[in-house]
C-alpha atoms as a PDB file:
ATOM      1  CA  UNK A   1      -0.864   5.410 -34.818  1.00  0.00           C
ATOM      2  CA  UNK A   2      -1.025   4.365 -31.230  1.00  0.00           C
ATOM      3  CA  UNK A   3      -3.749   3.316 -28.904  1.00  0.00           C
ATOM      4  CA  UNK A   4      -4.119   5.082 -25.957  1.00  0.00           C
ATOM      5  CA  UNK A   5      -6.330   4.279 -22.217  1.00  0.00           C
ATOM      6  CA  UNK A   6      -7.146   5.734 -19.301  1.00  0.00           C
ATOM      7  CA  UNK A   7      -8.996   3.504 -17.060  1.00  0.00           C
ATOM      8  CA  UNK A   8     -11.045   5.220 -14.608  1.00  0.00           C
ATOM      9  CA  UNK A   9     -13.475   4.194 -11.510  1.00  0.00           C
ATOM     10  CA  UNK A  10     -16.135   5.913 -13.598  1.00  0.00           C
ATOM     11  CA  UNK A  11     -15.191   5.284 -17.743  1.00  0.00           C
ATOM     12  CA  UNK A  12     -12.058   4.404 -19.484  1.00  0.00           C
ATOM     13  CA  UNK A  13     -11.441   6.760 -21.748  1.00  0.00           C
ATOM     14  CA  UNK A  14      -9.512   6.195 -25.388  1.00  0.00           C
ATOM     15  CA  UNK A  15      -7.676   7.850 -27.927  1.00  0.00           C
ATOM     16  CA  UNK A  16      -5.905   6.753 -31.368  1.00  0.00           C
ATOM     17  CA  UNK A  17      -3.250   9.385 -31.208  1.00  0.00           C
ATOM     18  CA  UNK A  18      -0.248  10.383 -33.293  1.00  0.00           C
ATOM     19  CA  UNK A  19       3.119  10.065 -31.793  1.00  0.00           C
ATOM     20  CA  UNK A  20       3.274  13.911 -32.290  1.00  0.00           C
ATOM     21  CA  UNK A  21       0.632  13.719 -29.682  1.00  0.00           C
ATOM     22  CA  UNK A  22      -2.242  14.636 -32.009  1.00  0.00           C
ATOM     23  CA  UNK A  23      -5.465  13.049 -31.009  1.00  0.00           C
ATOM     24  CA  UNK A  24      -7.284  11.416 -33.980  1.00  0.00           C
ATOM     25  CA  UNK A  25     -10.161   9.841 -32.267  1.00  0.00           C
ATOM     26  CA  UNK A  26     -11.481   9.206 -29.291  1.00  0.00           C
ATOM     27  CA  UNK A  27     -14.251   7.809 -27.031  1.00  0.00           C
ATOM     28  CA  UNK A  28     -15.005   5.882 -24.179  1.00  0.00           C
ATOM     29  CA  UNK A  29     -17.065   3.371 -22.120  1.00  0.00           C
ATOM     30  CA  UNK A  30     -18.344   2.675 -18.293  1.00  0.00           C
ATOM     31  CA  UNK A  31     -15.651   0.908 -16.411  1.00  0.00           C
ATOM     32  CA  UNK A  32     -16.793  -2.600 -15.885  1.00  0.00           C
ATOM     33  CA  UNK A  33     -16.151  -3.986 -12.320  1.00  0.00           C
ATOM     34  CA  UNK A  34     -16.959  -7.774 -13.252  1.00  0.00           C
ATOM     35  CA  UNK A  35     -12.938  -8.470 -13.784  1.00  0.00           C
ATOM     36  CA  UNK A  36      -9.608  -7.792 -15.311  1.00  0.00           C
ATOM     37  CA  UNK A  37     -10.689 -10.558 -18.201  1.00  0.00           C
ATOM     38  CA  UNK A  38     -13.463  -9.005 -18.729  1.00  0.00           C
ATOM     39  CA  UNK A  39     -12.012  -5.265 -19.077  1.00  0.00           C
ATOM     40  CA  UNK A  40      -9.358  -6.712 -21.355  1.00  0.00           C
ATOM     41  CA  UNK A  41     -11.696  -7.629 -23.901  1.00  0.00           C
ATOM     42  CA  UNK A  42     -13.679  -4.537 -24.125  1.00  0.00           C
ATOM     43  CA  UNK A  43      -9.759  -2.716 -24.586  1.00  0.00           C
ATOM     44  CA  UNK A  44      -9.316  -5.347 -27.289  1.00  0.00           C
ATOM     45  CA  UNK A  45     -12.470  -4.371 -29.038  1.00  0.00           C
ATOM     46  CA  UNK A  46     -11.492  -1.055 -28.982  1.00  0.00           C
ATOM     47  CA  UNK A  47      -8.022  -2.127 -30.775  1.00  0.00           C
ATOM     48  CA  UNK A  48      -9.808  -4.313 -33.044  1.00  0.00           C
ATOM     49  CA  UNK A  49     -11.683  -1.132 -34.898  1.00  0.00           C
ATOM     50  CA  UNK A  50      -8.657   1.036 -34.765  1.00  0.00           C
ATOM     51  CA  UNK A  51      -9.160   3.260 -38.061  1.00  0.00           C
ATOM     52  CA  UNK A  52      -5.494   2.224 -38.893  1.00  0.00           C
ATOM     53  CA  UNK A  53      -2.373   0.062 -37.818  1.00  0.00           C
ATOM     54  CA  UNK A  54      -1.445   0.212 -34.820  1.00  0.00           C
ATOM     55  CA  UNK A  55       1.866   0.061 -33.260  1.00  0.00           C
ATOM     56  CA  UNK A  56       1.655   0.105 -29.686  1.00  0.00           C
ATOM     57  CA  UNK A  57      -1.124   0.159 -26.756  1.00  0.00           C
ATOM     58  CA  UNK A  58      -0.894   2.922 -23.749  1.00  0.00           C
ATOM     59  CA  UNK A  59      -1.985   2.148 -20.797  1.00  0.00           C
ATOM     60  CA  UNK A  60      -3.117   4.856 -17.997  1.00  0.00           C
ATOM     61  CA  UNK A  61      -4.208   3.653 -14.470  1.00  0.00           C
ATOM     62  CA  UNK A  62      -5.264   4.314 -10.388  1.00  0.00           C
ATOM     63  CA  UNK A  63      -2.586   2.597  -7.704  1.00  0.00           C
ATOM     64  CA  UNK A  64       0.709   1.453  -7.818  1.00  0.00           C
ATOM     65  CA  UNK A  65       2.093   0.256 -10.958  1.00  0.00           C
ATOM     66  CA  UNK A  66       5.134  -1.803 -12.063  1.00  0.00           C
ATOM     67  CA  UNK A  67       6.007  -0.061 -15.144  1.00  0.00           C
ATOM     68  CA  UNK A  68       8.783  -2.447 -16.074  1.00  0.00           C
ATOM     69  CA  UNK A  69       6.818  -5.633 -15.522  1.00  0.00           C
ATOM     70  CA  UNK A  70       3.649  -4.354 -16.252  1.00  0.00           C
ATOM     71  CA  UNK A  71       2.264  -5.475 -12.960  1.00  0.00           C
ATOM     72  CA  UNK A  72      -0.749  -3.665 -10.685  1.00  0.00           C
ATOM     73  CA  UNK A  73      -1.007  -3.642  -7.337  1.00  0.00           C
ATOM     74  CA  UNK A  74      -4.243  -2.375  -5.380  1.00  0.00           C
ATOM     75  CA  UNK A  75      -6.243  -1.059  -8.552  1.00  0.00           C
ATOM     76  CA  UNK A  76      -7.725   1.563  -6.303  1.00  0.00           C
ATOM     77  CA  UNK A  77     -11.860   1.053  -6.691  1.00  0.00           C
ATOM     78  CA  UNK A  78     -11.239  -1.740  -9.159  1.00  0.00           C
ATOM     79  CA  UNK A  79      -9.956  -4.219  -6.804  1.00  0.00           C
ATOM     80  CA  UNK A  80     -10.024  -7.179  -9.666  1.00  0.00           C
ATOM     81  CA  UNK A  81      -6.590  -5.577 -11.116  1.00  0.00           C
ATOM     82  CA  UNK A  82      -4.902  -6.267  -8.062  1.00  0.00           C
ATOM     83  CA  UNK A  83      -1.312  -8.275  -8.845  1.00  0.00           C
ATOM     84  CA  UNK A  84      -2.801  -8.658 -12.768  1.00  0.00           C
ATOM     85  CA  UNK A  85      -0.791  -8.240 -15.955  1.00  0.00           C
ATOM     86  CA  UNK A  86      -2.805  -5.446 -18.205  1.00  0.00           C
ATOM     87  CA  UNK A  87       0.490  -5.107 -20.373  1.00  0.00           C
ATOM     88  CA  UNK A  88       0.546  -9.225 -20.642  1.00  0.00           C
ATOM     89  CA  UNK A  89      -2.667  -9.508 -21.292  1.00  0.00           C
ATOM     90  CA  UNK A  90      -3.513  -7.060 -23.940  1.00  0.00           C
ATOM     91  CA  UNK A  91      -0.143  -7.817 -25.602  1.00  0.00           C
ATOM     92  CA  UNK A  92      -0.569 -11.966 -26.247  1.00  0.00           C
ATOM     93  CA  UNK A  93      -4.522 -10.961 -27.511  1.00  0.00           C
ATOM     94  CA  UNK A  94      -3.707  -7.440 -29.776  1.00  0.00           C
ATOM     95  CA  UNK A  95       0.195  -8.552 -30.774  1.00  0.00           C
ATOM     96  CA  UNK A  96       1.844  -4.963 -30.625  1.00  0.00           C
ATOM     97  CA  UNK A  97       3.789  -3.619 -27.248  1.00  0.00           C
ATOM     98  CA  UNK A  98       1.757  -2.418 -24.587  1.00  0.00           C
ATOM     99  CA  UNK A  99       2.796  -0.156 -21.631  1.00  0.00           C
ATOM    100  CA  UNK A 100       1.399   0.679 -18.479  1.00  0.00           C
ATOM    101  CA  UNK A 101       1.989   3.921 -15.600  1.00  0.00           C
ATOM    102  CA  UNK A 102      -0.116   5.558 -13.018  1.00  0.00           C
ATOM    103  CA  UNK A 103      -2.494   8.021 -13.544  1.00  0.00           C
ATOM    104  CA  UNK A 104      -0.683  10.796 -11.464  1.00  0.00           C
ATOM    105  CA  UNK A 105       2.428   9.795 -12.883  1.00  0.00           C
ATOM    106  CA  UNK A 106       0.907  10.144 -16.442  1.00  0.00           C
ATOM    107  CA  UNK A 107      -0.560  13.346 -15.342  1.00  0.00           C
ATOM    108  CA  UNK A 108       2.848  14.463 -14.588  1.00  0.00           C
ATOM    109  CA  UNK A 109       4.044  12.963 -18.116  1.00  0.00           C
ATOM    110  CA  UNK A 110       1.577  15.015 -20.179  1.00  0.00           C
ATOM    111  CA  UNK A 111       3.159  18.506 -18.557  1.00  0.00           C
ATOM    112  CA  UNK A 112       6.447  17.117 -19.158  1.00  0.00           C
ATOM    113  CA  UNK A 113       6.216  16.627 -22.412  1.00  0.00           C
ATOM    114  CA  UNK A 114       4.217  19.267 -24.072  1.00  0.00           C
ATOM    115  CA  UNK A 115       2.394  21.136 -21.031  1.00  0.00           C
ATOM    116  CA  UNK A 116       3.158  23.751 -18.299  1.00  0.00           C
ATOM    117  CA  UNK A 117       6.386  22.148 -17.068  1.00  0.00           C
ATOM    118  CA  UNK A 118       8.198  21.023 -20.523  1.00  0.00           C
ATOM    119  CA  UNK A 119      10.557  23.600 -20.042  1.00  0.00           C
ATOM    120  CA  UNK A 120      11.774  23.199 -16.394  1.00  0.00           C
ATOM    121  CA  UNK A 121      14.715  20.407 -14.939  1.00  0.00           C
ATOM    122  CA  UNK A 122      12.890  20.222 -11.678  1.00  0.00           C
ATOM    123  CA  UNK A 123       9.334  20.259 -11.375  1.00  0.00           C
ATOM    124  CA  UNK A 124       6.154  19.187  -8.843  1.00  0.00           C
ATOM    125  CA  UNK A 125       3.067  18.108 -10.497  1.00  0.00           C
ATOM    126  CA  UNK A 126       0.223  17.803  -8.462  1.00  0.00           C
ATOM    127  CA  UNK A 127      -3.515  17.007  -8.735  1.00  0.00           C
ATOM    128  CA  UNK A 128      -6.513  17.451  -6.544  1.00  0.00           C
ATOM    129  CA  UNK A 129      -9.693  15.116  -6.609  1.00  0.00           C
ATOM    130  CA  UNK A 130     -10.670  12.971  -4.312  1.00  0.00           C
ATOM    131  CA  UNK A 131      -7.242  12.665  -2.960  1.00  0.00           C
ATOM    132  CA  UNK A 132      -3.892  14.274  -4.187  1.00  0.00           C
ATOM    133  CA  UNK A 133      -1.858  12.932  -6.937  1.00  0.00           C
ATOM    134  CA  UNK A 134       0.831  13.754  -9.799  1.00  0.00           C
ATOM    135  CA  UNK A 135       4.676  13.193  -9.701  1.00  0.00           C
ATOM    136  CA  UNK A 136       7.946  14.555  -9.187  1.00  0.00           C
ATOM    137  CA  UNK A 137      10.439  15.485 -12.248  1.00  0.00           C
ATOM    138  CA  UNK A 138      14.112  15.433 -11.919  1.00  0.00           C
ATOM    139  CA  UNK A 139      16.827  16.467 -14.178  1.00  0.00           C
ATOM    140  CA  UNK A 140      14.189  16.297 -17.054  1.00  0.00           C
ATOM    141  CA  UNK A 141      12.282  12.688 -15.738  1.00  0.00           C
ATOM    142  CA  UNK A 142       9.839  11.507 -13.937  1.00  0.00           C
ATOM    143  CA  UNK A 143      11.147  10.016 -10.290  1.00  0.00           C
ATOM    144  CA  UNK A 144       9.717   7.154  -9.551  1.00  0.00           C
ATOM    145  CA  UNK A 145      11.328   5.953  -6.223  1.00  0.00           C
ATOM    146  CA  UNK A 146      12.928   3.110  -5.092  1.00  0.00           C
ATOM    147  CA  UNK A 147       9.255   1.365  -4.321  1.00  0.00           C
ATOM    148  CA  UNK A 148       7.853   3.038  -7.081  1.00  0.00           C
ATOM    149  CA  UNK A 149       5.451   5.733  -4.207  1.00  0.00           C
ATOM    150  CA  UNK A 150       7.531   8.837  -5.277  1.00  0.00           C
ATOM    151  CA  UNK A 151       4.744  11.439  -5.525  1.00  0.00           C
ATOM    152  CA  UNK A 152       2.001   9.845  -3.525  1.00  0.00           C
ATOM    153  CA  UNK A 153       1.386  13.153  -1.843  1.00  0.00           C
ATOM    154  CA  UNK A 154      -2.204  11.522  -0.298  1.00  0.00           C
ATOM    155  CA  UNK A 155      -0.175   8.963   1.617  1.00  0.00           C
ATOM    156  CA  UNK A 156       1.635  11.836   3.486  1.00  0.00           C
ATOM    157  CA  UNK A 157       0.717  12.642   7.157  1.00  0.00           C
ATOM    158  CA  UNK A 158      -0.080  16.134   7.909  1.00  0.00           C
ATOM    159  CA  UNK A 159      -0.165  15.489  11.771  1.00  0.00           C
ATOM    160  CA  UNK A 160      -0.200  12.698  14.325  1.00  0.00           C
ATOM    161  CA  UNK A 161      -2.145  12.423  17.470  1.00  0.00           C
ATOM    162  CA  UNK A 162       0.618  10.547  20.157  1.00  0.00           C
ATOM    163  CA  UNK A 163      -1.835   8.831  22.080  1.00  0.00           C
ATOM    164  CA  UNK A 164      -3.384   6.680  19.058  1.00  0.00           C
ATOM    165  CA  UNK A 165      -0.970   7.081  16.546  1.00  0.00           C
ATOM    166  CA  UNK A 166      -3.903   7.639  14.138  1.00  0.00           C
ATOM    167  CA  UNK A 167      -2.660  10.128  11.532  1.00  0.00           C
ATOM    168  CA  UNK A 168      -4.163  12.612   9.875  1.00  0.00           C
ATOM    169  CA  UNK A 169      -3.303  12.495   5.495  1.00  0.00           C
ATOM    170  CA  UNK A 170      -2.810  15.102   2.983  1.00  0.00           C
ATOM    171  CA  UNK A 171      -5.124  12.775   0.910  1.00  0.00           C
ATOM    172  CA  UNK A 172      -7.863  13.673   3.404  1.00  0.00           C
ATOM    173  CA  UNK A 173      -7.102  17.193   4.578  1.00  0.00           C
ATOM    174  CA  UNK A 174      -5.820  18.505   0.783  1.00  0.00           C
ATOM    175  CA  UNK A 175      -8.957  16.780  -0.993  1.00  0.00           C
ATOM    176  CA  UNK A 176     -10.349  19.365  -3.138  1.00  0.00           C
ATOM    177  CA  UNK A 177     -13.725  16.979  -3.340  1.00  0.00           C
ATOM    178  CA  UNK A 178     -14.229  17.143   0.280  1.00  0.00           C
ATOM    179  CA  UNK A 179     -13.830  20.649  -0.104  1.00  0.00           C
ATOM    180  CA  UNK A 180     -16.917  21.366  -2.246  1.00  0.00           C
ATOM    181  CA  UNK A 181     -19.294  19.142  -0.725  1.00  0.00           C
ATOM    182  CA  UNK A 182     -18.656  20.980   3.044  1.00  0.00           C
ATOM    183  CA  UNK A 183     -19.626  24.101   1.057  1.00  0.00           C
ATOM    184  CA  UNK A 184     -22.734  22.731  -1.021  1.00  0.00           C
ATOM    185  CA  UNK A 185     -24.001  21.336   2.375  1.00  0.00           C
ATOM    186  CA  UNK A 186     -23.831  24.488   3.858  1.00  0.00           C
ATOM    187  CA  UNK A 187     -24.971  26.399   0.966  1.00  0.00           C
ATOM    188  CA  UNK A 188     -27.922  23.940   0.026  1.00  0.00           C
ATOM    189  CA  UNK A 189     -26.097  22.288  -3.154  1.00  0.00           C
ATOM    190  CA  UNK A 190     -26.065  19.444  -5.203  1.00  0.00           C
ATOM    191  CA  UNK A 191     -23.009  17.371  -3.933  1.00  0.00           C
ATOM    192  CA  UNK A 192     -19.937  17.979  -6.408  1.00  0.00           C
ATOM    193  CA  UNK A 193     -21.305  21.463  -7.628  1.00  0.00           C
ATOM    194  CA  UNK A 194     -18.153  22.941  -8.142  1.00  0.00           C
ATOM    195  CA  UNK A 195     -18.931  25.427 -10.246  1.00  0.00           C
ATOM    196  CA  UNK A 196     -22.162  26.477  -7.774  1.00  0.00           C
ATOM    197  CA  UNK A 197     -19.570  26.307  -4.752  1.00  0.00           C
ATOM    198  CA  UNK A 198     -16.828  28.811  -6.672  1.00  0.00           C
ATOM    199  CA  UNK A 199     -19.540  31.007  -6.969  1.00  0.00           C
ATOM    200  CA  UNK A 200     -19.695  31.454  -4.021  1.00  0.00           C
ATOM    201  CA  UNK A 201     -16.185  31.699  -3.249  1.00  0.00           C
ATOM    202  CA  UNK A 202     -15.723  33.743  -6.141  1.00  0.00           C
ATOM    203  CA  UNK A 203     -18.584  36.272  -4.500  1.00  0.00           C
ATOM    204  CA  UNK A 204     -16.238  36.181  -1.056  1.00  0.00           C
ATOM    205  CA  UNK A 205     -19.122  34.140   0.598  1.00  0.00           C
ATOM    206  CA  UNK A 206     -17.758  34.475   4.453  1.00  0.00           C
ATOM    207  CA  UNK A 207     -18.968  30.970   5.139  1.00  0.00           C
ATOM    208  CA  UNK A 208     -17.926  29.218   1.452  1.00  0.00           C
ATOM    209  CA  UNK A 209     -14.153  31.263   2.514  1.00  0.00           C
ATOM    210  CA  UNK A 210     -13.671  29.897   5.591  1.00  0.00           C
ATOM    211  CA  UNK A 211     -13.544  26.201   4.358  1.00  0.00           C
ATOM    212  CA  UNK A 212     -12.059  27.463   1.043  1.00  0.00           C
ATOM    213  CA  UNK A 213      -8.927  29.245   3.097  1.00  0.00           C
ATOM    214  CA  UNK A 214      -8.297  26.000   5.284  1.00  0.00           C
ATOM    215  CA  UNK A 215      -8.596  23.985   2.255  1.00  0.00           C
ATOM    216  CA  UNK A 216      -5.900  26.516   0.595  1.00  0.00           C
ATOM    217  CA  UNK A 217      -3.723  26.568   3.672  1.00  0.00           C
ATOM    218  CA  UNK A 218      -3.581  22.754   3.876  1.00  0.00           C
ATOM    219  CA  UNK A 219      -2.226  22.959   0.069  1.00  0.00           C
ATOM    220  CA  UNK A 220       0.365  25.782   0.803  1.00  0.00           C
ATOM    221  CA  UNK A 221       2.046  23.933   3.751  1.00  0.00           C
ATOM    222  CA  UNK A 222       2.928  20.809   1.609  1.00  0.00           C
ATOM    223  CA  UNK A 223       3.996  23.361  -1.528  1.00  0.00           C
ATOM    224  CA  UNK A 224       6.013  25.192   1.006  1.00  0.00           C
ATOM    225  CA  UNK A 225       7.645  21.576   2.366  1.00  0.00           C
ATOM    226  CA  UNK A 226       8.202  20.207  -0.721  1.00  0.00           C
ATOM    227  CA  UNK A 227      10.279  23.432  -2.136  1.00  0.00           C
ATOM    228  CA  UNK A 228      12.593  22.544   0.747  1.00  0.00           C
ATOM    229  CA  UNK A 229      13.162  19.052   0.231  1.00  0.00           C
ATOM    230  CA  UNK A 230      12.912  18.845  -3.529  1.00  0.00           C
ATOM    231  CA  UNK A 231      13.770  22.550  -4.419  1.00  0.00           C
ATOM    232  CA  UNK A 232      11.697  22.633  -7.642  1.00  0.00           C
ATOM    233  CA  UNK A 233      11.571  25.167 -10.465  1.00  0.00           C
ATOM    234  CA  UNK A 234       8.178  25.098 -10.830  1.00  0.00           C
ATOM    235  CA  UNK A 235       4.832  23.860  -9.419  1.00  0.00           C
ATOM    236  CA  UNK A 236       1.860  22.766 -11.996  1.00  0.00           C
ATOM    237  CA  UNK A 237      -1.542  22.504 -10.315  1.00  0.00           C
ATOM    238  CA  UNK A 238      -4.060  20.281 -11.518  1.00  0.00           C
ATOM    239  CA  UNK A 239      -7.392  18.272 -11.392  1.00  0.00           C
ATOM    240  CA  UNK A 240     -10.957  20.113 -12.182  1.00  0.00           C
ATOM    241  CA  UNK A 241     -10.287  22.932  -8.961  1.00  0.00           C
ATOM    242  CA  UNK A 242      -7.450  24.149 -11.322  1.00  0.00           C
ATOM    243  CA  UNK A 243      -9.316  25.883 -13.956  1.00  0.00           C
ATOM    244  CA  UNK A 244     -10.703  28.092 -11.130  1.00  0.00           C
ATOM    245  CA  UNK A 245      -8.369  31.072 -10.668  1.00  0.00           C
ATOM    246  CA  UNK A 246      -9.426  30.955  -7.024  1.00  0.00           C
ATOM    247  CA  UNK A 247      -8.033  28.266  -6.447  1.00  0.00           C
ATOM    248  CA  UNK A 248      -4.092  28.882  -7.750  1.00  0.00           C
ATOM    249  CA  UNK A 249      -4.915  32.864  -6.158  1.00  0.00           C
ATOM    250  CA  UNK A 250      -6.210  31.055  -3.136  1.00  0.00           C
ATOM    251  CA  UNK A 251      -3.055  29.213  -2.900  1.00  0.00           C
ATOM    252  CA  UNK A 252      -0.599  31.870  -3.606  1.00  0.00           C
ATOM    253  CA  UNK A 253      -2.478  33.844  -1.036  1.00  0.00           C
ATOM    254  CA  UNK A 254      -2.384  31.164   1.837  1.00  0.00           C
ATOM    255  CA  UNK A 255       1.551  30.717   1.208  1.00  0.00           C
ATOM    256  CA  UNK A 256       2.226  34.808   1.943  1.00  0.00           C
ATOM    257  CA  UNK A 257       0.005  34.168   5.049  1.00  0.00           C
ATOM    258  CA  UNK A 258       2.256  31.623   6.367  1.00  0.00           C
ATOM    259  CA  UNK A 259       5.426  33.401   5.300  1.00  0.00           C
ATOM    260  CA  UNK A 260       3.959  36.657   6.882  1.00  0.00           C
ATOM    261  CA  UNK A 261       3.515  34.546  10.221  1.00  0.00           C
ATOM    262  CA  UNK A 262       6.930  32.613   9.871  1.00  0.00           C
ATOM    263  CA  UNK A 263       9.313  35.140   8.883  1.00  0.00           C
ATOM    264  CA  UNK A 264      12.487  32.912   8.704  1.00  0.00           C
ATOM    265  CA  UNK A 265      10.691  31.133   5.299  1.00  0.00           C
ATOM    266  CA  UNK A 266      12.814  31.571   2.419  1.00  0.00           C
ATOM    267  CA  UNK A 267      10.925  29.576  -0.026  1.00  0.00           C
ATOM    268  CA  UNK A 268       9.358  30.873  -3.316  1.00  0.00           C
ATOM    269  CA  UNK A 269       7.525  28.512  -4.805  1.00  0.00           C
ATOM    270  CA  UNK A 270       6.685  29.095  -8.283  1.00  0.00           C
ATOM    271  CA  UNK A 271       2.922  28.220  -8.712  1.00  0.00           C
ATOM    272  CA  UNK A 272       0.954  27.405 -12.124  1.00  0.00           C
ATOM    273  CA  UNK A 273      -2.006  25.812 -13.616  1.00  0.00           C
ATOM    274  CA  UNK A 274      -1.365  22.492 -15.397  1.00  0.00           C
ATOM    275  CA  UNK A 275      -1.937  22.653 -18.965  1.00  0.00           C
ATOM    276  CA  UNK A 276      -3.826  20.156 -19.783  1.00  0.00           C
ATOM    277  CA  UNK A 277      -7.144  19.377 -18.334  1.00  0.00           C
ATOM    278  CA  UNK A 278      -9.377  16.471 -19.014  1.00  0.00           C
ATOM    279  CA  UNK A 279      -6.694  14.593 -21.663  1.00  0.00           C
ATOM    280  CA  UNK A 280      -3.924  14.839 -19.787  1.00  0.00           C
ATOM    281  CA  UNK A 281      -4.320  11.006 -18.725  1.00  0.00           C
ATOM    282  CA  UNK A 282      -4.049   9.623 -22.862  1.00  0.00           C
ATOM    283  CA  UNK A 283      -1.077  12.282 -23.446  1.00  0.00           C
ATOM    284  CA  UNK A 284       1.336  11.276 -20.603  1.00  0.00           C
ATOM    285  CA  UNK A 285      -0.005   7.289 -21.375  1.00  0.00           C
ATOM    286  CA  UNK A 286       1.312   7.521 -25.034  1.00  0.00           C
ATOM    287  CA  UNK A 287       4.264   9.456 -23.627  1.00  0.00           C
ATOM    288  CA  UNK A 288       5.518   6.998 -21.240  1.00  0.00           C
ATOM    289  CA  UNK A 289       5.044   4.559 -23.864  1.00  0.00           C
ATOM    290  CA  UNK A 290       7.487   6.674 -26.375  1.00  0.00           C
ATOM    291  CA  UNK A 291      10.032   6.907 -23.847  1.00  0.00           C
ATOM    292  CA  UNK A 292       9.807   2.969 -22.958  1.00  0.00           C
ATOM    293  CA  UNK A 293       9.826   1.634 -26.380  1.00  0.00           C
ATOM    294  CA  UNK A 294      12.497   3.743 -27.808  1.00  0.00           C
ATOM    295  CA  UNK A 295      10.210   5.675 -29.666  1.00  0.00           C
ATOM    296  CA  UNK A 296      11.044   9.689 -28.503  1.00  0.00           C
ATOM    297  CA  UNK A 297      14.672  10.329 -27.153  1.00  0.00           C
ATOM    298  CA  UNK A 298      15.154  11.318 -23.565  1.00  0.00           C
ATOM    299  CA  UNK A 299      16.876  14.177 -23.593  1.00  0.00           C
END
């Protein structure tokens, strides 16, 4: 049995899984933001009533991470983590192997191994929250990069403006969260009523469809670039937007719009909903974890 987290700005969520990928148990508790000590030793509770051995700890987590050293850098909102050792720590307290990967990344794991994209070389996994996130998969594995930033699709400029060099991100202009809150203000919503905002959208609101459409657009351009500079098989679309059929319609849509207006596009980008949905965090956490202690052959 194997111990898996996904530390959120809002909970860390657990799981003692199988390494079939079966989930036995799980649960979860508010993310402290006193320090990394601090969240260590709730994780370490959490080991300490495991319902059975356990042989290894997975670790899922916002910002840049040092999979190989086990090192975190930024943290995202939970600035404490920034250059601390989650795999060291946990490791010398709970005395089994612990790993540690990205959240996007481990989004991007999950499909790989038993989701949407398990049976594709070359795939694009991406996520829309707050920002956009997910990973890139070639020849069967996730591509990390040189600095370990393949995939950070949020860091990517959409446009410049060449008097201040301010840029303009796909993190900001692709962020499905902004999204629905432009269209609950206008339609007198609760902020981050998605469902109440696909209503409308789903009831071809003319104002809710005008925001929806850019937001759709914004999405298709960077599908349509990356199919030319990665060339993928397939695209998996995830985060909470991705259970709405609008959306993945809305996207498809917006890409034969700009084809219609750019005729020399060749592209075809093959477009479909990630599998997994609110898990997919603990499943590509225990994956990477298989893969880096020798546990699942990379085939």
């Amino acid at each position: 049995m194997y111990l898996s987290f996904d530390i959120g700005g809002t909970f860390v969520k657990y799981a003692w899984m199988s390494s079939d990928g079966k989930i036995i148990k799980q649960g979860k508790f508010s993310t402290p933001y006193k320090s990394a000590e601090y969240l260590v030793n709730k994780m370490v509770e959490i080991f300490n009533v495991s319902p059975a051995k356990i042989k290894g700890i997975a670790i899922c987590c916002p910002e840049t991470i040092d999979i190989n050293t086990g090192v975190i850098y930024y943290g995202g909102a939970l600035t404490y983590l920034h250059e601390k050792n989650l795999v060291q720590m946990l490791s010398e307290q709970c005395r089994v192997p612990v790993s540690i990967e990205n959240d996007g990344k481990c989004v991007a794991l999950a499909e790989l191994w038993k989701g949407a994209v398990k049976d594709y070389l070359h795939s694009v996994i991406l996520t829309f929250g707050t920002g956009v996130g997910g990973g890139i998969v070639i020849n069967g594995k996730l591509h990390r990069g040189a600095h370990l930033e393949a995939g950070e699709q949020s860091y990517v400029m959409e446009s410049i403006d060449h008097a201040s060099h301010k840029a303009k991100f796909i993190g900001t202009m692709c962020s499905a969260s902004t999204m629905v809150n432009k269209i609950a203000a206008i339609k007198g919503l609760e902020k981050n009523d998605g469902i109440g905002v696909f209503k409308y959208i789903d009831a071809k609101d003319p104002d809710a469809l005008e925001i929806f459409n850019i937001f759709c657009t914004n999405v298709a351009v960077q599908i349509l670039n990356l199919q030319y500079i990665i060339d993928p098989d397939i695209f998996a679309i995830g985060g909470g937007v991705s259970v709405q059929p609008a959306f993945i319609n809305g996207i498809k849509d917006a890409i034969e719009r700009i084809k219609k207006a750019n005729p020399h596009h060749v592209a075809k980008p093959y477009i479909v909903p990630c599998h997994f949905t609110s898990s997919a965090n603990l499943y590509g956490a225990l994956y990477n974890f298989l893969l880096q202690h020798g546990s699942i052959e990379i085939t």
